[in-house]
PDB file of N, CA and C in Angstrom:
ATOM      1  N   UNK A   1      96.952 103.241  82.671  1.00  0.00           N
ATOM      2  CA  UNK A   1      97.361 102.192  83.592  1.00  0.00           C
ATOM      3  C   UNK A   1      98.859 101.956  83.398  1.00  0.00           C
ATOM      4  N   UNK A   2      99.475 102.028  84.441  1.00  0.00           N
ATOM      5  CA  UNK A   2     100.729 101.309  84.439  1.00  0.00           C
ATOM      6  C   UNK A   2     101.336 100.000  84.105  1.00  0.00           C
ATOM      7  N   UNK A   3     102.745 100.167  83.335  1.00  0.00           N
ATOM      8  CA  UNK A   3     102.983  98.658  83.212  1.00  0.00           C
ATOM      9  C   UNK A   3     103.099  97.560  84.474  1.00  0.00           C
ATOM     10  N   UNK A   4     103.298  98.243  85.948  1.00  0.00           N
ATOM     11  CA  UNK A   4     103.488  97.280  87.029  1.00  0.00           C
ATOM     12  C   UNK A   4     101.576  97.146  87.216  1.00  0.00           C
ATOM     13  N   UNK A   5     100.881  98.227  86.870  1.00  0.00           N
ATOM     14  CA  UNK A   5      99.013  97.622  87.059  1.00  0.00           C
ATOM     15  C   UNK A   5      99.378  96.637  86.405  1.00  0.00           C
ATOM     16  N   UNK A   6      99.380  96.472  84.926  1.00  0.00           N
ATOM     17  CA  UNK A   6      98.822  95.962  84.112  1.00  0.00           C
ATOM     18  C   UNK A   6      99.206  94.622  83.823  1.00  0.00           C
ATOM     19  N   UNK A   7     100.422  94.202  84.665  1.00  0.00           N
ATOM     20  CA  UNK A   7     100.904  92.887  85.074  1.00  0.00           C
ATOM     21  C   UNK A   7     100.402  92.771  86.448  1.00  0.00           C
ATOM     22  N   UNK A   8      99.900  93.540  87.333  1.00  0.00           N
ATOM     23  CA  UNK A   8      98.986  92.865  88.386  1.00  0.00           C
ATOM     24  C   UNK A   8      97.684  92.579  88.177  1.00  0.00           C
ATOM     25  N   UNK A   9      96.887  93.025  87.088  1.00  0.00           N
ATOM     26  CA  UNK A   9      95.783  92.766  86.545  1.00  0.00           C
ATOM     27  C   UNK A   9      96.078  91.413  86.135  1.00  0.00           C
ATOM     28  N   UNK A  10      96.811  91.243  85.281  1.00  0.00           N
ATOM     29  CA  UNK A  10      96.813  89.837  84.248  1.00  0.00           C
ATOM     30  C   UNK A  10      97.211  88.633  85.422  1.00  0.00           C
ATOM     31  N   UNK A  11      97.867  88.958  86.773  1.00  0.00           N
ATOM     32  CA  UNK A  11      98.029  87.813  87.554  1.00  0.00           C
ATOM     33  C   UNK A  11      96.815  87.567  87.813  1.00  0.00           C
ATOM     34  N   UNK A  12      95.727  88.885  88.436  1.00  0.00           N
ATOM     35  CA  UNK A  12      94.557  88.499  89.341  1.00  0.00           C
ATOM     36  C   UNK A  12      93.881  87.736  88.298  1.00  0.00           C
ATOM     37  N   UNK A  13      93.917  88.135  86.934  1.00  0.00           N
ATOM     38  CA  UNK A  13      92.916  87.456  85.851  1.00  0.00           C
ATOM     39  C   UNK A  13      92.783  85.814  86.135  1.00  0.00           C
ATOM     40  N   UNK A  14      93.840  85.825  86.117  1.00  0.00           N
ATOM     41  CA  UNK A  14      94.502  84.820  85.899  1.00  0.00           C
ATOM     42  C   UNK A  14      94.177  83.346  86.731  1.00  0.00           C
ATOM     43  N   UNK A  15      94.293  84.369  88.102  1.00  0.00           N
ATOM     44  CA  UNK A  15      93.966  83.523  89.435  1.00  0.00           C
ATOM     45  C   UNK A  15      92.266  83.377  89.111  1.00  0.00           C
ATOM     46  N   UNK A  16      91.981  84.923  89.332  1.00  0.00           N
ATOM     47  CA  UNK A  16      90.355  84.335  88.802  1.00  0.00           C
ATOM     48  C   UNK A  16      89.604  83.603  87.916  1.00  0.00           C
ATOM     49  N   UNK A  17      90.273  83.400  86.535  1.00  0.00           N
ATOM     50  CA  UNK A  17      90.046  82.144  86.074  1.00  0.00           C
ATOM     51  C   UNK A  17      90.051  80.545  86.249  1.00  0.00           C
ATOM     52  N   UNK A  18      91.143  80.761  87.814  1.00  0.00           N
ATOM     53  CA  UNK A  18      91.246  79.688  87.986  1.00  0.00           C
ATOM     54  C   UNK A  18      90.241  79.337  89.385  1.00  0.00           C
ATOM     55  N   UNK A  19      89.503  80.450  89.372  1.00  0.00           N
ATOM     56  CA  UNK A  19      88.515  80.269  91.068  1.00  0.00           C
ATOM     57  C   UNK A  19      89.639  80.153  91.980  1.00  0.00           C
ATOM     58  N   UNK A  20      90.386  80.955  92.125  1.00  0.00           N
ATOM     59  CA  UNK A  20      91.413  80.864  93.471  1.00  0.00           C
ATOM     60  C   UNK A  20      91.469  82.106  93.871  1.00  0.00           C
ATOM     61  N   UNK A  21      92.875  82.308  94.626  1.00  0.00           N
ATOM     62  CA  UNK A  21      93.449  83.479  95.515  1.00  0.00           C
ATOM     63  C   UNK A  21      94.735  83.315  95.680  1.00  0.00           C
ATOM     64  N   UNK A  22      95.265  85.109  95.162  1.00  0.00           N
ATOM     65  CA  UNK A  22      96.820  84.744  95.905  1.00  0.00           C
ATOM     66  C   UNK A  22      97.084  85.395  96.976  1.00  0.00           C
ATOM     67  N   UNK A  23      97.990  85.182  97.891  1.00  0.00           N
ATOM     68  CA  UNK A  23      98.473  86.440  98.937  1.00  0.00           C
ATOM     69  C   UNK A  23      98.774  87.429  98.444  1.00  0.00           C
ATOM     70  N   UNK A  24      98.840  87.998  99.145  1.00  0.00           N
ATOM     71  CA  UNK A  24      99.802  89.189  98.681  1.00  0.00           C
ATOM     72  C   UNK A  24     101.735  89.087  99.078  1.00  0.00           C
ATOM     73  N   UNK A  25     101.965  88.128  99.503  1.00  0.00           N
ATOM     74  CA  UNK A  25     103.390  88.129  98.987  1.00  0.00           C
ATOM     75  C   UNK A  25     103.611  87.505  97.977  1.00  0.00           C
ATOM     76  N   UNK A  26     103.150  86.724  97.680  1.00  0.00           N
ATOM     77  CA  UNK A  26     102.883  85.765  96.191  1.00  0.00           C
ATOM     78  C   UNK A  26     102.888  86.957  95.116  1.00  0.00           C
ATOM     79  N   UNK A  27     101.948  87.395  95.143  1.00  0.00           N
ATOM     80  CA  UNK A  27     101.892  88.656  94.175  1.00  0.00           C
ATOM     81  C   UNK A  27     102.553  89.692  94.310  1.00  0.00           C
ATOM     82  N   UNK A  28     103.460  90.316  95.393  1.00  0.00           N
ATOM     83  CA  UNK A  28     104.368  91.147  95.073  1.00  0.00           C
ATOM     84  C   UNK A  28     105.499  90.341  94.846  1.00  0.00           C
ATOM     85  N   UNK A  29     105.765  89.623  94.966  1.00  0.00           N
ATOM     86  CA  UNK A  29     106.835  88.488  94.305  1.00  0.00           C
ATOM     87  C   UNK A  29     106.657  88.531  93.186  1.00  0.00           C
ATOM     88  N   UNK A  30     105.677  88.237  92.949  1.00  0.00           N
ATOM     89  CA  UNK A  30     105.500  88.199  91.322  1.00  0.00           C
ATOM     90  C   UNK A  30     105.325  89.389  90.236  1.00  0.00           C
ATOM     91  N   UNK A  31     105.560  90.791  91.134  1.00  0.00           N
ATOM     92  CA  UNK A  31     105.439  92.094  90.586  1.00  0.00           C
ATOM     93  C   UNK A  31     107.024  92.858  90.958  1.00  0.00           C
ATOM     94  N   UNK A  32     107.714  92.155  91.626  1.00  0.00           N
ATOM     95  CA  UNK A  32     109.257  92.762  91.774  1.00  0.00           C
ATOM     96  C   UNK A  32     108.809  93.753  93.352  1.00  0.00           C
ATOM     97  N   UNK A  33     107.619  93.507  94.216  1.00  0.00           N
ATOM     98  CA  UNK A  33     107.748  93.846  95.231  1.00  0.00           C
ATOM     99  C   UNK A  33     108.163  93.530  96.630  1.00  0.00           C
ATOM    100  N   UNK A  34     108.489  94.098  97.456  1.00  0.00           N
ATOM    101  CA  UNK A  34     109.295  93.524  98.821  1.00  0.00           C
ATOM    102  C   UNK A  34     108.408  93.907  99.955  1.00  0.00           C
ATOM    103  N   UNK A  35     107.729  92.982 100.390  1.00  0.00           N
ATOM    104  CA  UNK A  35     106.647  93.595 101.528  1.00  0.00           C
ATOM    105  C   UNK A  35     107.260  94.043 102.826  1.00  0.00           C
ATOM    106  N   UNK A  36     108.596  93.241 102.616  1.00  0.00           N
ATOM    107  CA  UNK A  36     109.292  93.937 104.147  1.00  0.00           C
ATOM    108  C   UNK A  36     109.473  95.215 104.159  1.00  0.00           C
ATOM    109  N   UNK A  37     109.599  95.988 102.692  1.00  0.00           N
ATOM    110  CA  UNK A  37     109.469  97.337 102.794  1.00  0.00           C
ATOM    111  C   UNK A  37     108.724  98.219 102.692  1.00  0.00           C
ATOM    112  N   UNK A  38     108.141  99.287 103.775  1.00  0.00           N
ATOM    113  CA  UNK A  38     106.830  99.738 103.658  1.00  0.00           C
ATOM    114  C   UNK A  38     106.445 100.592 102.696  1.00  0.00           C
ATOM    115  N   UNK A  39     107.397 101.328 101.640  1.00  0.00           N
ATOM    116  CA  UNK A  39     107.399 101.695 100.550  1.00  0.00           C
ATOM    117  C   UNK A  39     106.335 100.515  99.526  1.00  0.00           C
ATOM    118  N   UNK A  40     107.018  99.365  99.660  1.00  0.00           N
ATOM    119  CA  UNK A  40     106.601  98.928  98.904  1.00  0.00           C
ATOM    120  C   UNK A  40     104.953  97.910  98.592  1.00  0.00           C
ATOM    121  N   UNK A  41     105.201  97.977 100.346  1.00  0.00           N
ATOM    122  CA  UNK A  41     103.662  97.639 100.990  1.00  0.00           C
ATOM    123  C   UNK A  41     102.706  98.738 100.665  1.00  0.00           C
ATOM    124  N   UNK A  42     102.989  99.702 100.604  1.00  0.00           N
ATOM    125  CA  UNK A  42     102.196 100.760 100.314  1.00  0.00           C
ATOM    126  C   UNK A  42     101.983 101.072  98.749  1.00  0.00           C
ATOM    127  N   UNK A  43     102.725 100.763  98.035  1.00  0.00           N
ATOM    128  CA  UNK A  43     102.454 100.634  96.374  1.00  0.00           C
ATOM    129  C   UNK A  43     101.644  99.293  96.724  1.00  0.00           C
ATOM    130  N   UNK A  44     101.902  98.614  96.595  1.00  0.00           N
ATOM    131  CA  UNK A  44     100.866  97.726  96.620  1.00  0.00           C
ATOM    132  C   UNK A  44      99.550  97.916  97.020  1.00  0.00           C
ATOM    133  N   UNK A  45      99.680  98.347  97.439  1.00  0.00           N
ATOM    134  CA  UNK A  45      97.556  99.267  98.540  1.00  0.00           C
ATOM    135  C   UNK A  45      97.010 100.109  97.315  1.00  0.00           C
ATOM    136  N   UNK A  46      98.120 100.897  96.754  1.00  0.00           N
ATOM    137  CA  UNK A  46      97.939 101.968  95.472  1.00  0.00           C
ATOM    138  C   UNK A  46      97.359 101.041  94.365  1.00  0.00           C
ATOM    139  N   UNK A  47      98.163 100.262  94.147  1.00  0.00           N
ATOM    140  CA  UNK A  47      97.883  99.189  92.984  1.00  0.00           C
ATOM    141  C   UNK A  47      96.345  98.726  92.899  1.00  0.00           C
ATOM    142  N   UNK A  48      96.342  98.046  94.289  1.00  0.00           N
ATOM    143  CA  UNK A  48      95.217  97.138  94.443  1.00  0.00           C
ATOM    144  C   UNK A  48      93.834  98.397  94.346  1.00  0.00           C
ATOM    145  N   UNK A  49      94.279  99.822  94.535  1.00  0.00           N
ATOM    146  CA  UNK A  49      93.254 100.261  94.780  1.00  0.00           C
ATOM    147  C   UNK A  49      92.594 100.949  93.514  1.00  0.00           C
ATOM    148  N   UNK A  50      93.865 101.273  92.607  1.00  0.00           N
ATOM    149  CA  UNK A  50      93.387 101.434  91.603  1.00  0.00           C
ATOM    150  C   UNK A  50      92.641 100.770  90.569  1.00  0.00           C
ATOM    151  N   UNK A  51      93.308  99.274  90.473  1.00  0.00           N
ATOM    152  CA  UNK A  51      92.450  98.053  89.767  1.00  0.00           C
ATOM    153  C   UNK A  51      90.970  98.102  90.654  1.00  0.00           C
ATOM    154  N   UNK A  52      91.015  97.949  91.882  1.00  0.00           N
ATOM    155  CA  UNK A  52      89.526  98.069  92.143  1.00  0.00           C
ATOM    156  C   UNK A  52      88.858  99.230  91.460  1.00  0.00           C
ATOM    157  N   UNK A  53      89.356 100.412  91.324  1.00  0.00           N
ATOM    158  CA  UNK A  53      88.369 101.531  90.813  1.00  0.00           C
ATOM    159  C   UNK A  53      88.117 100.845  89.142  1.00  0.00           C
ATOM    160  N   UNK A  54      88.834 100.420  88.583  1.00  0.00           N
ATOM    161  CA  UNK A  54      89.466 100.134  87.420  1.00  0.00           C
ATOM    162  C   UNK A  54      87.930  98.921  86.792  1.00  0.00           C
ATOM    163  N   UNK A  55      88.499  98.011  87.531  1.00  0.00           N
ATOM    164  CA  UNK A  55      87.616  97.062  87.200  1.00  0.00           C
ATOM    165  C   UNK A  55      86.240  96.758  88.034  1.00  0.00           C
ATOM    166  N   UNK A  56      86.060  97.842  88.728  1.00  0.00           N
ATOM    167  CA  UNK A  56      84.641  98.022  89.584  1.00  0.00           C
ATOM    168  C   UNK A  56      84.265  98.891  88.080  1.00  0.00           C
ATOM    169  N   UNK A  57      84.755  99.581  87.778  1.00  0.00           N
ATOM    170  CA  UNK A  57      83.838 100.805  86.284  1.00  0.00           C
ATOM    171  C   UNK A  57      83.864  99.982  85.002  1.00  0.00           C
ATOM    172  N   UNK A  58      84.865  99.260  84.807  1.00  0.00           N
ATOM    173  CA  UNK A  58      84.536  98.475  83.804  1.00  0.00           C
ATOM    174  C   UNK A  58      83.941  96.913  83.497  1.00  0.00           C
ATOM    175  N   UNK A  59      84.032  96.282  84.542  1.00  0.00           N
ATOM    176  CA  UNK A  59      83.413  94.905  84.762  1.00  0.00           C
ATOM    177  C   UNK A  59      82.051  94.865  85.764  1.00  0.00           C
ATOM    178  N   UNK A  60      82.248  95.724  86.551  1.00  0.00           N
ATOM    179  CA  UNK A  60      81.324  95.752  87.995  1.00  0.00           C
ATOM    180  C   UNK A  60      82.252  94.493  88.968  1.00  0.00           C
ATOM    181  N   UNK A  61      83.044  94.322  88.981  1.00  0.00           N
ATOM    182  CA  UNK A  61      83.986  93.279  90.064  1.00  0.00           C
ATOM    183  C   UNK A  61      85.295  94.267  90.800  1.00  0.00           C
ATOM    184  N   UNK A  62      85.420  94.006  91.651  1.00  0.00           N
ATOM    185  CA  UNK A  62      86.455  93.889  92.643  1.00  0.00           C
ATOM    186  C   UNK A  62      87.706  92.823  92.578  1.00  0.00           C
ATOM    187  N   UNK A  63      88.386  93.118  91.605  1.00  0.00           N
ATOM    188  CA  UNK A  63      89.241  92.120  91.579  1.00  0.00           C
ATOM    189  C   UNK A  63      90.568  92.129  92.547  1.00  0.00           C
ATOM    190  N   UNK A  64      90.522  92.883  93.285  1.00  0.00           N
ATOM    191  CA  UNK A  64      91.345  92.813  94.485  1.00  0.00           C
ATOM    192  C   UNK A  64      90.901  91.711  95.872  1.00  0.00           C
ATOM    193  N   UNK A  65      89.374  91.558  95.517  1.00  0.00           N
ATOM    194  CA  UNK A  65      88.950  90.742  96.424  1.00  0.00           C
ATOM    195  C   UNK A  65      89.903  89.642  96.653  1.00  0.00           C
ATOM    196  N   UNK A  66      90.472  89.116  95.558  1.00  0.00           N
ATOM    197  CA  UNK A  66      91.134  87.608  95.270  1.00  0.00           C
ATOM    198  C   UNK A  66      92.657  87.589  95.898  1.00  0.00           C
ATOM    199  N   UNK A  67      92.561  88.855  96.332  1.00  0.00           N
ATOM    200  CA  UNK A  67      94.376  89.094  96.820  1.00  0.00           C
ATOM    201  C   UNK A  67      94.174  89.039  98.216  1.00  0.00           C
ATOM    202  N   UNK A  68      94.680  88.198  99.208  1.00  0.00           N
ATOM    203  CA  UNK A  68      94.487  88.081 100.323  1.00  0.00           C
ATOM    204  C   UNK A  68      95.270  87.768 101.368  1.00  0.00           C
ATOM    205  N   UNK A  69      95.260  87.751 102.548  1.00  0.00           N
ATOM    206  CA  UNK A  69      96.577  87.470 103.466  1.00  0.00           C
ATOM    207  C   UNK A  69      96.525  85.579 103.680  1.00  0.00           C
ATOM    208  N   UNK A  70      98.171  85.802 104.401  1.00  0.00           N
ATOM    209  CA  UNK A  70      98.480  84.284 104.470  1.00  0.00           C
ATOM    210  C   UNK A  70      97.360  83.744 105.865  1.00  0.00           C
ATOM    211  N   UNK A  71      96.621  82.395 105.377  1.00  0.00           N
ATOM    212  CA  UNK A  71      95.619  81.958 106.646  1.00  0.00           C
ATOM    213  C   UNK A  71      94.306  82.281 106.455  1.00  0.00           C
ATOM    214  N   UNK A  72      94.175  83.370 106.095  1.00  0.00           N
ATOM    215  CA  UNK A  72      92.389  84.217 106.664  1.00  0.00           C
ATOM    216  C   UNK A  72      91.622  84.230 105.459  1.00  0.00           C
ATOM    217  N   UNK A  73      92.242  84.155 103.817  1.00  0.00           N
ATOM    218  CA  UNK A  73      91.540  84.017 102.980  1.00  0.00           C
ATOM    219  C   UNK A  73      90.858  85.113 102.574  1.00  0.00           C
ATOM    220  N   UNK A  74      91.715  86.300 103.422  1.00  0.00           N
ATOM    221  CA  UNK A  74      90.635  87.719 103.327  1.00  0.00           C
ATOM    222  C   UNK A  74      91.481  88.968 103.022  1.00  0.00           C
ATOM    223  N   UNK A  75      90.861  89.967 101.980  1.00  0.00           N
ATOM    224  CA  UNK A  75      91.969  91.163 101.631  1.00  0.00           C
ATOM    225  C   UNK A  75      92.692  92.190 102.973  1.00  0.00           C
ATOM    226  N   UNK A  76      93.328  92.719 103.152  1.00  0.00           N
ATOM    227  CA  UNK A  76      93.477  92.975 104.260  1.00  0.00           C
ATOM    228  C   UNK A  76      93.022  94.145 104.698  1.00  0.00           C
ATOM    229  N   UNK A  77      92.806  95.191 105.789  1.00  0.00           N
ATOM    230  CA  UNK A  77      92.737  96.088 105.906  1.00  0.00           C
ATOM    231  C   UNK A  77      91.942  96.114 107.866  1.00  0.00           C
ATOM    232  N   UNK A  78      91.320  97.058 108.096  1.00  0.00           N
ATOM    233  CA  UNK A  78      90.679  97.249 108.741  1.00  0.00           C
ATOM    234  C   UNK A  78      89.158  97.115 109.032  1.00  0.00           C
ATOM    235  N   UNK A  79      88.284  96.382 109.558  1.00  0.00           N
ATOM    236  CA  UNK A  79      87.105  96.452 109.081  1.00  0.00           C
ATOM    237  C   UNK A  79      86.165  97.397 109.935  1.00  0.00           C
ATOM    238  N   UNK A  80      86.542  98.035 110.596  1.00  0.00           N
ATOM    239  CA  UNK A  80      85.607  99.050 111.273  1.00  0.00           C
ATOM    240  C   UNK A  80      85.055  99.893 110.426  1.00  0.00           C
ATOM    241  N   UNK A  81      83.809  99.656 110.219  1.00  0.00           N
ATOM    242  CA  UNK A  81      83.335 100.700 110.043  1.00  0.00           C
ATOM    243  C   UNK A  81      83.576 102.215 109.914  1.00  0.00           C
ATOM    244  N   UNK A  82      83.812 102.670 111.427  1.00  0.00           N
ATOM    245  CA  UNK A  82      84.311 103.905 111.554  1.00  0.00           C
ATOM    246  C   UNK A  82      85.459 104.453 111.617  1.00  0.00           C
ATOM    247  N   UNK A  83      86.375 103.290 111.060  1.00  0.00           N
ATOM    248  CA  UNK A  83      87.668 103.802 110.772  1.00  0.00           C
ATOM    249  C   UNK A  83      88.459 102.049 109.771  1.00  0.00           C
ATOM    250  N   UNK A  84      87.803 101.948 108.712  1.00  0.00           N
ATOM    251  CA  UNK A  84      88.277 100.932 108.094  1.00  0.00           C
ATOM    252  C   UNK A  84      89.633 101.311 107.229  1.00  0.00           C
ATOM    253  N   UNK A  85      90.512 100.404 106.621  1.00  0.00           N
ATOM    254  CA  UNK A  85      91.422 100.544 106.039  1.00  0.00           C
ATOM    255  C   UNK A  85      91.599  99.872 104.744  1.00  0.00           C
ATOM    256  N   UNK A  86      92.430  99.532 103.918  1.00  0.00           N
ATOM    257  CA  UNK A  86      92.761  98.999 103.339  1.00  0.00           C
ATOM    258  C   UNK A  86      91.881  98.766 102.001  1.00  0.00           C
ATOM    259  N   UNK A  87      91.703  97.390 101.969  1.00  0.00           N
ATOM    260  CA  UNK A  87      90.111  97.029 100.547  1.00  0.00           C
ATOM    261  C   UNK A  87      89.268  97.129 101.469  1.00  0.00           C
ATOM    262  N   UNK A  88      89.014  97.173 102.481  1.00  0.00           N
ATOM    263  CA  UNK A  88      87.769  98.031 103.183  1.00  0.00           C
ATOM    264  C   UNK A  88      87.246  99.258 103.288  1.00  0.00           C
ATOM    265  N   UNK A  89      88.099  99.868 103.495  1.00  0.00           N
ATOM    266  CA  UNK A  89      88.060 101.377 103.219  1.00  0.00           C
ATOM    267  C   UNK A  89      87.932 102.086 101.771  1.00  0.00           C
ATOM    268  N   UNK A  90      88.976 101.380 100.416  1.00  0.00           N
ATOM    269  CA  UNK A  90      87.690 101.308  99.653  1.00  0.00           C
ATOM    270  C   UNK A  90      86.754 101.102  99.205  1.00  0.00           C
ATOM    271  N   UNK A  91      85.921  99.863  99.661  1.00  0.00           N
ATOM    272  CA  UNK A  91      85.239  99.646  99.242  1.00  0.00           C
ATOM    273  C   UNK A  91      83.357 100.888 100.284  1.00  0.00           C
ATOM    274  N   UNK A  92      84.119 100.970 101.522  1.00  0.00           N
ATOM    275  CA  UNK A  92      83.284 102.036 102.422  1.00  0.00           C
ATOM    276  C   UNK A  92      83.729 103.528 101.640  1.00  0.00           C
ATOM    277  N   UNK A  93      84.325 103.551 101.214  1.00  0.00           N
ATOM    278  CA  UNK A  93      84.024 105.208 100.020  1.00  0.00           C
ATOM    279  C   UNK A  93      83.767 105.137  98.862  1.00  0.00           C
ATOM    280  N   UNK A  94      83.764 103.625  98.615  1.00  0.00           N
ATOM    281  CA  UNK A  94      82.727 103.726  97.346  1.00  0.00           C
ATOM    282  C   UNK A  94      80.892 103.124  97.437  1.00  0.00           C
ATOM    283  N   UNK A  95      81.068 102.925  98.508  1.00  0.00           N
ATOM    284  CA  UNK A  95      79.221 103.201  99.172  1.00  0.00           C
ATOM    285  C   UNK A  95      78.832 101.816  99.172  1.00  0.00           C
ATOM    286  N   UNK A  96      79.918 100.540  99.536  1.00  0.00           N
ATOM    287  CA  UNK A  96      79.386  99.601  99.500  1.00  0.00           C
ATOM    288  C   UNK A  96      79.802  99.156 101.037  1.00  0.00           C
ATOM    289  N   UNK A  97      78.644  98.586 101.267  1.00  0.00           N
ATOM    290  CA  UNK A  97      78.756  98.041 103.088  1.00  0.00           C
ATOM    291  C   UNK A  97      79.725  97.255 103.573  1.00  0.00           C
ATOM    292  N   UNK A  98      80.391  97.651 104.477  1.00  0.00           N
ATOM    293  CA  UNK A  98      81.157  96.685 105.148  1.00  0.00           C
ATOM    294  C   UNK A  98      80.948  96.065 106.490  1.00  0.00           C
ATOM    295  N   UNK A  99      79.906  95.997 106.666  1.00  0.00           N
ATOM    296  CA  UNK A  99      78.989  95.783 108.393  1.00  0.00           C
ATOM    297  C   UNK A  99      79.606  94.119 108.614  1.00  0.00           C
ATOM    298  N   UNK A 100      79.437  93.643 107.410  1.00  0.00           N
ATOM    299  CA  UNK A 100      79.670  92.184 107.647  1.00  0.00           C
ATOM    300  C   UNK A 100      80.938  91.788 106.149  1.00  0.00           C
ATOM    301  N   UNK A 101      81.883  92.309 106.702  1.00  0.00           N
ATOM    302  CA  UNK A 101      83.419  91.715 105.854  1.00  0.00           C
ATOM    303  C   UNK A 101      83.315  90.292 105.308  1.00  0.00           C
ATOM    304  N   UNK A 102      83.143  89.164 106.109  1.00  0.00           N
ATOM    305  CA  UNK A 102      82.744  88.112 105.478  1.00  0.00           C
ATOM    306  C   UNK A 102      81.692  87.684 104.356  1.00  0.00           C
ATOM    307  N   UNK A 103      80.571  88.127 104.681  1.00  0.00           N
ATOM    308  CA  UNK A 103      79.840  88.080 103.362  1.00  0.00           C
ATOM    309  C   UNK A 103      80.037  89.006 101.803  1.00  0.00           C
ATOM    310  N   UNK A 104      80.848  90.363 102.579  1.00  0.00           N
ATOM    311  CA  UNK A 104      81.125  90.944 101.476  1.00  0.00           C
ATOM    312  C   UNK A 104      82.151  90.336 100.806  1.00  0.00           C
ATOM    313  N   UNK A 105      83.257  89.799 100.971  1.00  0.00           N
ATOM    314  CA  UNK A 105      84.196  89.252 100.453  1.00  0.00           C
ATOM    315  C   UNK A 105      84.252  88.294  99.282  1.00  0.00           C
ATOM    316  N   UNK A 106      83.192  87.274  99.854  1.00  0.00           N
ATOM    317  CA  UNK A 106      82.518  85.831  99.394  1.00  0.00           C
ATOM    318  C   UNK A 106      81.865  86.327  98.422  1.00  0.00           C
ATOM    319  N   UNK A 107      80.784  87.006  98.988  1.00  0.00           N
ATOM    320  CA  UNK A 107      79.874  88.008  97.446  1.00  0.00           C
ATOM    321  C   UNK A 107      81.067  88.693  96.390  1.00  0.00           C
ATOM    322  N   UNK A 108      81.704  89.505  96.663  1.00  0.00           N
ATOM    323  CA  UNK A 108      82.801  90.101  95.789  1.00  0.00           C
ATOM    324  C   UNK A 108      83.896  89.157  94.870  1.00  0.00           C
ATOM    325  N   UNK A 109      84.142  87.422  95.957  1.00  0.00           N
ATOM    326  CA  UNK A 109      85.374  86.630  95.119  1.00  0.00           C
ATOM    327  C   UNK A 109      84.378  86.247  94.083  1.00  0.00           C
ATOM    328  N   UNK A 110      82.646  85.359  94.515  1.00  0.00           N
ATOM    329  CA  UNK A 110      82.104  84.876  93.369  1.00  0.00           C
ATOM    330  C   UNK A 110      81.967  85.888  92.416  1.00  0.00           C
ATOM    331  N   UNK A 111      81.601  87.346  92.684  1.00  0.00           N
ATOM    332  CA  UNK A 111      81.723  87.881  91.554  1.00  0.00           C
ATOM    333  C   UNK A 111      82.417  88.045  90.335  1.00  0.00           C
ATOM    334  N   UNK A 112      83.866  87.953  91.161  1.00  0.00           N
ATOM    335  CA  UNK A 112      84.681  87.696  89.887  1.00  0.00           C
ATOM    336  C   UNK A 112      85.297  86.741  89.430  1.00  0.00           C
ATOM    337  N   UNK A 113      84.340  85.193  90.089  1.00  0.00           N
ATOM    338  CA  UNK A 113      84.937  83.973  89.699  1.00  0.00           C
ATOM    339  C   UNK A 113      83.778  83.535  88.698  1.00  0.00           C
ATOM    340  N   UNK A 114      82.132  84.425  88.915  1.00  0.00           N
ATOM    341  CA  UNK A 114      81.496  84.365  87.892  1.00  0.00           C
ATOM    342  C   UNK A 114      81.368  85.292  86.511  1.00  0.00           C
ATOM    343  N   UNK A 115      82.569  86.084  86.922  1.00  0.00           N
ATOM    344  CA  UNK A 115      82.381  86.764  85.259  1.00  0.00           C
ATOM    345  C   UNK A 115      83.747  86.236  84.594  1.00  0.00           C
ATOM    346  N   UNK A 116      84.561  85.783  85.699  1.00  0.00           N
ATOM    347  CA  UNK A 116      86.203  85.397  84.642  1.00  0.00           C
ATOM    348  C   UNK A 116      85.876  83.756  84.158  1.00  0.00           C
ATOM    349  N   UNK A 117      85.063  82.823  85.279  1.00  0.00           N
ATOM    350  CA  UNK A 117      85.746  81.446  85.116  1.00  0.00           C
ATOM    351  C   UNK A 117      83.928  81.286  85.011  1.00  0.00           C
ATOM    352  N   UNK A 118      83.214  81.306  84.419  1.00  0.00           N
ATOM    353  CA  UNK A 118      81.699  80.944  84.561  1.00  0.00           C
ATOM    354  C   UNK A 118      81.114  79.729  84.249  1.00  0.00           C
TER     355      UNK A 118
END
């Protein structure tokens, strides 16, 4: 894991201990990233996607769930099905349903607001 993961891990921890959510400009702010640049919007997708593989194998949580856009309360991406993106798209290649984004989300934040903050 990288030292820029491994300080985005310890924010999400962090948040999840506290039963919350940050944006994601909050958190690339807080990782030395610039979302206006798509370089850097795109490390960020890398990031988030690796901690999901990361802490889906070692916790069973999604801790990317907790990173979300400004307003919607929700990770971002695409939710189609047949062409999803983002924490949707991994979470549809790692064989978990995305038919209904909202419940998966909610199911995925308590998950990791019940194993960090219980």
């Amino acid at each position: 894991m990288t030292g820029t993961q491994e300080r985005t891990l310890g924010i999400l921890l962090g948040v999840g201990m506290k039963r919350g959510t940050v944006t994601y400009s909050a958190l690339a702010e807080r990782i030395g990233l610039n979302l206006g640049w798509a370089n850097h919007r795109a490390e960020l997708g890398v990031i988030l996607g690796e901690l999901a593989t990361y802490t889906s194998a070692e916790w069973g949580i999604l801790i990317p769930a907790i990173a979300v856009g400004k307003g919607d309360n929700m990770p971002s991406g695409r939710t189609d099905p047949a062409n999803p993106s983002g924490f949707y798209a991994w979470c549809a290649h790692h064989g978990i349903d995305i038919s209904n984004p909202y419940k998966l989300v909610i199911d995925e934040q308590r998950k990791v607001y019940n194993l960090l903050a219980p």
